[in-house]
Structure formats: structure tokens, C-alpha cells
C-alpha atoms as a PDB file:
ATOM      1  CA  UNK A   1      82.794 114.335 140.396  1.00  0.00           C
ATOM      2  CA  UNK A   2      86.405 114.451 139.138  1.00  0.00           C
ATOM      3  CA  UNK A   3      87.025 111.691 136.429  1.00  0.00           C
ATOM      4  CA  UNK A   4      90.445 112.275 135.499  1.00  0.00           C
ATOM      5  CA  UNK A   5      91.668 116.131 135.958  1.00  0.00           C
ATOM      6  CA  UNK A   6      92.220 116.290 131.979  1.00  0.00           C
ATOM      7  CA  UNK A   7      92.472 120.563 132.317  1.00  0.00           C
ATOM      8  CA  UNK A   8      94.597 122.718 134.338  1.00  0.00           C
ATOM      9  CA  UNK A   9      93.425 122.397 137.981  1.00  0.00           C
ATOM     10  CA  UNK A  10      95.181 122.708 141.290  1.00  0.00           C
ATOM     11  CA  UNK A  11      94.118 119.132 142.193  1.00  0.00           C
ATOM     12  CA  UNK A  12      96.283 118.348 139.813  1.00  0.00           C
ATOM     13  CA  UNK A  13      99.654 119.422 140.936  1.00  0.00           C
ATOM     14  CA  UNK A  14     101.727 121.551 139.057  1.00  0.00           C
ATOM     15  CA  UNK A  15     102.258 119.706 135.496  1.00  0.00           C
ATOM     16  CA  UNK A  16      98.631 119.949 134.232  1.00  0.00           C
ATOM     17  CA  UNK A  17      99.223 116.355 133.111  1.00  0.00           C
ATOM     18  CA  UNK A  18      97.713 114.505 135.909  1.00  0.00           C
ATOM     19  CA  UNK A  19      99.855 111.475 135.128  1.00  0.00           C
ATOM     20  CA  UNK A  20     101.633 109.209 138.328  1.00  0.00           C
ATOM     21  CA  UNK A  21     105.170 109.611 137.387  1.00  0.00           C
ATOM     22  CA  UNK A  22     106.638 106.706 136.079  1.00  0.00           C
ATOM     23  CA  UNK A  23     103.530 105.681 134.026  1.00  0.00           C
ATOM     24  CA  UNK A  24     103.681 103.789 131.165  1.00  0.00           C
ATOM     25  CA  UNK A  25     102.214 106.993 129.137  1.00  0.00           C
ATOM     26  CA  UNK A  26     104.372 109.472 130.711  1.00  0.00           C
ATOM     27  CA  UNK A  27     106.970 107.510 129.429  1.00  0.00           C
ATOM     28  CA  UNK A  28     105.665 106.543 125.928  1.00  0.00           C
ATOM     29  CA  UNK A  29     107.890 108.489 123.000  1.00  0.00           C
ATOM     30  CA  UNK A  30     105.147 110.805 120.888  1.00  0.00           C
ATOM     31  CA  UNK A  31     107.457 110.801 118.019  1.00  0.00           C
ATOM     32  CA  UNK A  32     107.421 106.387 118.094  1.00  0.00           C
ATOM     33  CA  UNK A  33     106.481 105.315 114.781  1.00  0.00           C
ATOM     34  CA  UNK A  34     103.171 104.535 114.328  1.00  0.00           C
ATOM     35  CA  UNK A  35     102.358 101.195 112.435  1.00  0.00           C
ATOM     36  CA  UNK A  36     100.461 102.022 109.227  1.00  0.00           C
ATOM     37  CA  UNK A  37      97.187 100.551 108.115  1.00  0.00           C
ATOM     38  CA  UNK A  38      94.120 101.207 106.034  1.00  0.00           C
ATOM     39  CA  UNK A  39      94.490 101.920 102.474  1.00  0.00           C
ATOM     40  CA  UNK A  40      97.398 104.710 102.324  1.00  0.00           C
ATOM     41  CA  UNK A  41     100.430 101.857 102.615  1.00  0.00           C
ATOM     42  CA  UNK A  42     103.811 102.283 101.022  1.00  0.00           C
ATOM     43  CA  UNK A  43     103.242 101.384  97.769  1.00  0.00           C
ATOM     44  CA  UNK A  44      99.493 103.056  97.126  1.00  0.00           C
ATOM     45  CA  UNK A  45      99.701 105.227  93.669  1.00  0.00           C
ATOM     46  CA  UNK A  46      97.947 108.592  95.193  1.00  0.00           C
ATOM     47  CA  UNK A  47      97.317 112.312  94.174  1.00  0.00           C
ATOM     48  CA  UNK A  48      98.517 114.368  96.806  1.00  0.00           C
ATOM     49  CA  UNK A  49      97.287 118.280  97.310  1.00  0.00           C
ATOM     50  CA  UNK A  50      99.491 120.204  98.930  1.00  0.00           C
ATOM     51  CA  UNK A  51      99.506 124.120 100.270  1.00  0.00           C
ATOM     52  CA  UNK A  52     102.257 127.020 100.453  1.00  0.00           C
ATOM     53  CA  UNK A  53     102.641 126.987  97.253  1.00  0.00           C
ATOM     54  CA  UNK A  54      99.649 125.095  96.218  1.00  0.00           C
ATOM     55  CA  UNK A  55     100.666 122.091  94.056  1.00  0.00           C
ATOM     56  CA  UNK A  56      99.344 118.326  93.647  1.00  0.00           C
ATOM     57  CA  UNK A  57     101.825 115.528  93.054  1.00  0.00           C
ATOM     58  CA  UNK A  58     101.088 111.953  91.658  1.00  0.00           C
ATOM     59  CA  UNK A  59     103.383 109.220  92.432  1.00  0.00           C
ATOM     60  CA  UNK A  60     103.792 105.694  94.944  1.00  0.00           C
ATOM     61  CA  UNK A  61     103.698 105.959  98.587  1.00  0.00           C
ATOM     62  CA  UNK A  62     107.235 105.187  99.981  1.00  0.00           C
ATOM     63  CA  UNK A  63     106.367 105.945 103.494  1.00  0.00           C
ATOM     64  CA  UNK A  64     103.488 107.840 105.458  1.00  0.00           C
ATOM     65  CA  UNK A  65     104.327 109.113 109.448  1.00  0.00           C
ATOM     66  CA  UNK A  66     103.025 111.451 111.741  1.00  0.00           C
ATOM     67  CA  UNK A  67     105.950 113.631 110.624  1.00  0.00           C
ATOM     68  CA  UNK A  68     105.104 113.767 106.759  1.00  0.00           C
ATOM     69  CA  UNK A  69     104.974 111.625 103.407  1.00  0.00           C
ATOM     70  CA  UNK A  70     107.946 110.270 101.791  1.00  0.00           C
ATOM     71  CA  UNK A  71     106.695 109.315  98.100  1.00  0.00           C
ATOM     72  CA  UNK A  72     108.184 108.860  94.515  1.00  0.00           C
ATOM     73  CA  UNK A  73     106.366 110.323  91.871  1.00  0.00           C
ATOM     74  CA  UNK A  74     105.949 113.826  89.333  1.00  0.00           C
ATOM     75  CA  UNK A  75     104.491 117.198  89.403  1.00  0.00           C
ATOM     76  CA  UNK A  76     100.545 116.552  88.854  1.00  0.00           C
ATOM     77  CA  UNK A  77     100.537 119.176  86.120  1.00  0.00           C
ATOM     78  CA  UNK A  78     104.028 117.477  84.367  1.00  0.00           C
ATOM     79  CA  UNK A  79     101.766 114.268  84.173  1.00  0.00           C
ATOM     80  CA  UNK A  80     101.228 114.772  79.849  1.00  0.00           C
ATOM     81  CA  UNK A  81     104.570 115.824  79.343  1.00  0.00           C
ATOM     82  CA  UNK A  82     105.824 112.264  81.379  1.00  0.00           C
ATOM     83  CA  UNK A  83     103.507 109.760  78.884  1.00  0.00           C
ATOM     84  CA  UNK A  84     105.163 111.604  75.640  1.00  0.00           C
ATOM     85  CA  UNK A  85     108.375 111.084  77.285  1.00  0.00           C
ATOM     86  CA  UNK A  86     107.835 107.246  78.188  1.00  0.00           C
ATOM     87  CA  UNK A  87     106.410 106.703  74.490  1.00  0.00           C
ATOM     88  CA  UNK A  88     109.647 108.301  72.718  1.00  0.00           C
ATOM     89  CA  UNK A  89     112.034 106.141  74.735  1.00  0.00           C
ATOM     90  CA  UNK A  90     113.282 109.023  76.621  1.00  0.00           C
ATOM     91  CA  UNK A  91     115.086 108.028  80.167  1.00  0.00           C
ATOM     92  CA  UNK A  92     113.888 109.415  83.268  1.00  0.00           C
ATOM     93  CA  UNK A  93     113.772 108.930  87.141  1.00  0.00           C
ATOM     94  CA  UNK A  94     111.016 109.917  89.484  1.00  0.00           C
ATOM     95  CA  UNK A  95     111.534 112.579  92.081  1.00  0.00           C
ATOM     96  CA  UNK A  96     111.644 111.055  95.213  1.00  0.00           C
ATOM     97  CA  UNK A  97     110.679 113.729  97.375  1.00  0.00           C
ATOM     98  CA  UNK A  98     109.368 114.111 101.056  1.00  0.00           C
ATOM     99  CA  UNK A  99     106.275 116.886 102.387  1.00  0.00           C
ATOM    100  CA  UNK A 100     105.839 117.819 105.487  1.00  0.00           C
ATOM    101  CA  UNK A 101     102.823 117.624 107.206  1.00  0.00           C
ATOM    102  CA  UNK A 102     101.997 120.988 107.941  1.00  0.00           C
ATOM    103  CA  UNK A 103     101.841 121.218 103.954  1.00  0.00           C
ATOM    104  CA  UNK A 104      99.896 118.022 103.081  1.00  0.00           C
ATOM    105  CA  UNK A 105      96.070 119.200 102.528  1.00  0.00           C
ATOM    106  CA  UNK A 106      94.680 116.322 100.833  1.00  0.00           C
ATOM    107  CA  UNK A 107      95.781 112.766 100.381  1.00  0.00           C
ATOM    108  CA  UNK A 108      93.495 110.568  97.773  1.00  0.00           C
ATOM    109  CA  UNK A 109      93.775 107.117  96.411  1.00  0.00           C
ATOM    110  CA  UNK A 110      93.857 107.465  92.303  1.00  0.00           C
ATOM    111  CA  UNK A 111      91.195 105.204  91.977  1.00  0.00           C
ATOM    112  CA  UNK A 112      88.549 106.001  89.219  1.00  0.00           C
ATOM    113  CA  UNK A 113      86.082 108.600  88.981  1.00  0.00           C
ATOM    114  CA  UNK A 114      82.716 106.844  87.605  1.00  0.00           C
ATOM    115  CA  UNK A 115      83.381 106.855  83.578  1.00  0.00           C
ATOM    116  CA  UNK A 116      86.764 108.655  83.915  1.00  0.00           C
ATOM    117  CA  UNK A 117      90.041 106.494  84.149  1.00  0.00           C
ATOM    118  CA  UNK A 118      92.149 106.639  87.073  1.00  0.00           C
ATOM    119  CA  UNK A 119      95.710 108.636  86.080  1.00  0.00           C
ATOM    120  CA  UNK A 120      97.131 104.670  86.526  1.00  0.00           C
ATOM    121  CA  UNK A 121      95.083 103.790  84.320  1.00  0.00           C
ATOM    122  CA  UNK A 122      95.573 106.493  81.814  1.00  0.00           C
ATOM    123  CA  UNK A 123      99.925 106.276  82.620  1.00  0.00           C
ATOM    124  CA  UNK A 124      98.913 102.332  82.041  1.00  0.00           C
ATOM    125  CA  UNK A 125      96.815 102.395  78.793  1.00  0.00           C
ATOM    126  CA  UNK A 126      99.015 105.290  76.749  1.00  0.00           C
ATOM    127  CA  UNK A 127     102.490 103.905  77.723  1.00  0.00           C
ATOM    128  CA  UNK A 128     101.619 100.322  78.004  1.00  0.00           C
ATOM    129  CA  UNK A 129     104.130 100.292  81.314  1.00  0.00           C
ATOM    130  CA  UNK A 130     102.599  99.756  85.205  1.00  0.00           C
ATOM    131  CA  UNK A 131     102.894 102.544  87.231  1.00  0.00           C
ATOM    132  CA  UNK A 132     103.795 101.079  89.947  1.00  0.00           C
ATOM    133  CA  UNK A 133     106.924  99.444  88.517  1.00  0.00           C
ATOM    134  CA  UNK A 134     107.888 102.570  87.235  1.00  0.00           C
ATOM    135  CA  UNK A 135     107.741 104.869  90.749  1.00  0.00           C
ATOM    136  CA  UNK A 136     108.967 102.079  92.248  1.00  0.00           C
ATOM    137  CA  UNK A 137     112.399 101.850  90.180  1.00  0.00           C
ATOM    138  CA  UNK A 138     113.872 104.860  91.907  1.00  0.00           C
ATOM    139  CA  UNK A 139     112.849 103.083  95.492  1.00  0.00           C
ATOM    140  CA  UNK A 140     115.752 100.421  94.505  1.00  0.00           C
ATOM    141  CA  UNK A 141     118.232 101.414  92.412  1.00  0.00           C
ATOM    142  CA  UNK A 142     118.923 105.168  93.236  1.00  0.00           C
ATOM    143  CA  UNK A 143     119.085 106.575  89.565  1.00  0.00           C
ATOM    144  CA  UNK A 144     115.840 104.102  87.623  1.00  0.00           C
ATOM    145  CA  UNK A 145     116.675 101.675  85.386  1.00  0.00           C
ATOM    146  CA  UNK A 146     114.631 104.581  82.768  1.00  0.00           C
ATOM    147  CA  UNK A 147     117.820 106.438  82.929  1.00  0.00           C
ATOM    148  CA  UNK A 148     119.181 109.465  85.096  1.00  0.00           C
ATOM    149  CA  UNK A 149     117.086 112.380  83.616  1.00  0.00           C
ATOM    150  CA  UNK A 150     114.256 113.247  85.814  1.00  0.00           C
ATOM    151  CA  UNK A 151     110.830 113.683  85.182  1.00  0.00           C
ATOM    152  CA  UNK A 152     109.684 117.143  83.932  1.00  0.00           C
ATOM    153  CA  UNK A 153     109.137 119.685  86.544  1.00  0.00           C
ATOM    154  CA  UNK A 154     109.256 117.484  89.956  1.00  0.00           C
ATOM    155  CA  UNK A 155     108.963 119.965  93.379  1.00  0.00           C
ATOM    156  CA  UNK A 156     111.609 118.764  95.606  1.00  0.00           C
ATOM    157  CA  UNK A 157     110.611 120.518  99.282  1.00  0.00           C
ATOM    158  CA  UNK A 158     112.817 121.761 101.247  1.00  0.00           C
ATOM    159  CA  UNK A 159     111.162 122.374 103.919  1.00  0.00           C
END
């Protein structure tokens, strides 16, 4: 009763793959972008948890792949510091960084929490500026229309 030969046998031949050469999934490219879709789409305003170093980031979604997450956005913890900057005028641009997967723990919508605001909302009601406009600026233009500083503290990876 042999369905497929999906493990090593030696009815299999020699490749452990079981696949007639020339198949259309022999040949398919694993590294082939994958067409996103559900609700993590370039442009989604997420919190991101991330490992080795531990560290959460909150920004826009510029791109999500098998291969990691491109995104534009701050530091989690340099969130306070960014309002008080956007109230007092003060330029900045948002990192525009990319993770890894191997260091991407947790990927969540900022959507809110029962009574508590979303950080949108928060960014939204203390700064009177959309978010999304904002993370986005450094998408088109290279250095924000805010101005060339960056935000406080923003973890480019190097990895």
C-alpha cells in the first residue's frame, strides 16, 4: 500500500524525492515569491517581536516574504520619545529596516485591545498626524518630507 514514497525508501531510487524528472514541481523555484494575502499586506501598521536580541518594532509593512519583513517604522520602546518629537516640530525619518525570518517571533496587527487604544490610535490622537502617512513618507521620497533626522533609537539589522 504505497501512496506516494514521501520517506527515504529504496523504491524510490536514489533522490528520496520520488518526483518523475522533469515535473512541474521538480522544477518549481522554492525561493518564487509568494503572492501575499490575508491581513499582513504592505501597508498594515503592526508590532513586530523579534528575538536575538529581543526587541519589538512598530511601523508599516513595506513587504512580507518567505525570506523576512521589510517594514518602516521605530524602536517599540522609542515610541514616547517619537510623539514629543512630532508635537515640537522636530524633523525625522523612519528607519526603514529589514528582519530576517529566523528572528521574527511574533507579527500582530495594532489593532485595539478592548478599552485600550491601538498605538495608531494613540500616534493619531496626541500628534493629530496618520500614521500611516507618516511611515509611509520614507517608502517615497528616501529622506521624509519630516526632515533627515531619524527617529530615536531605530535597530537597523544587519543580519
Amino acid at each position: 500500500m504505497n501512496r506516494g514514497c514521501q520517506l527515504q525508501s529504496h523504491l524510490c531510487g536514489g533522490d528520496n524525492r520520488c518526483m518523475p524528472k522533469g515535473s512541474p514541481a521538480a522544477d518549481r523555484d522554492s525561493a518564487a515569491p509568494v503572492p501575499a494575502s490575508g491581513p499582513f499586506l504592505p501597508g498594515a501598521i503592526v508590532v513586530v517581536t523579534l528575538g536575538n536580541p529581543r526587541d519589538k518594532f512598530w511601523g508599516m509593512i513595506l513587504a512580507l516574504a518567505p525570506m523576512g519583513l521589510s517594514m518602516s517604522g521605530i524602536e517599540l520602546a522609542s515610541f514616547e520619545d517619537l510623539i514629543v518629537m512630532v508635537k515640537d516640530g522636530e524633523s525625522f525619518s523612519p528607519a526603514v529596516v529589514f528582519f530576517p525570518m529566523h528572528r521574527i517571533e511574533r507579527i500582530e496587527l495594532d489593532l485595539p485591545d478592548g478599552g485600550l487604544p491601538s498605538l495608531s490610535q494613540r500616534f493619531l490622537a496626541k500628534t493629530g498626524l496618520d500614521p500611516a502617512v507618516v511611515l509611509g513618507s520614507s517608502e517615497t521620497d528616501g529622506a521624509s518630507g519630516h526632515g533627515a533626522r531619524s527617529a530615536p533609537g531605530p535597530s537597523q539589522d544587519p543580519a
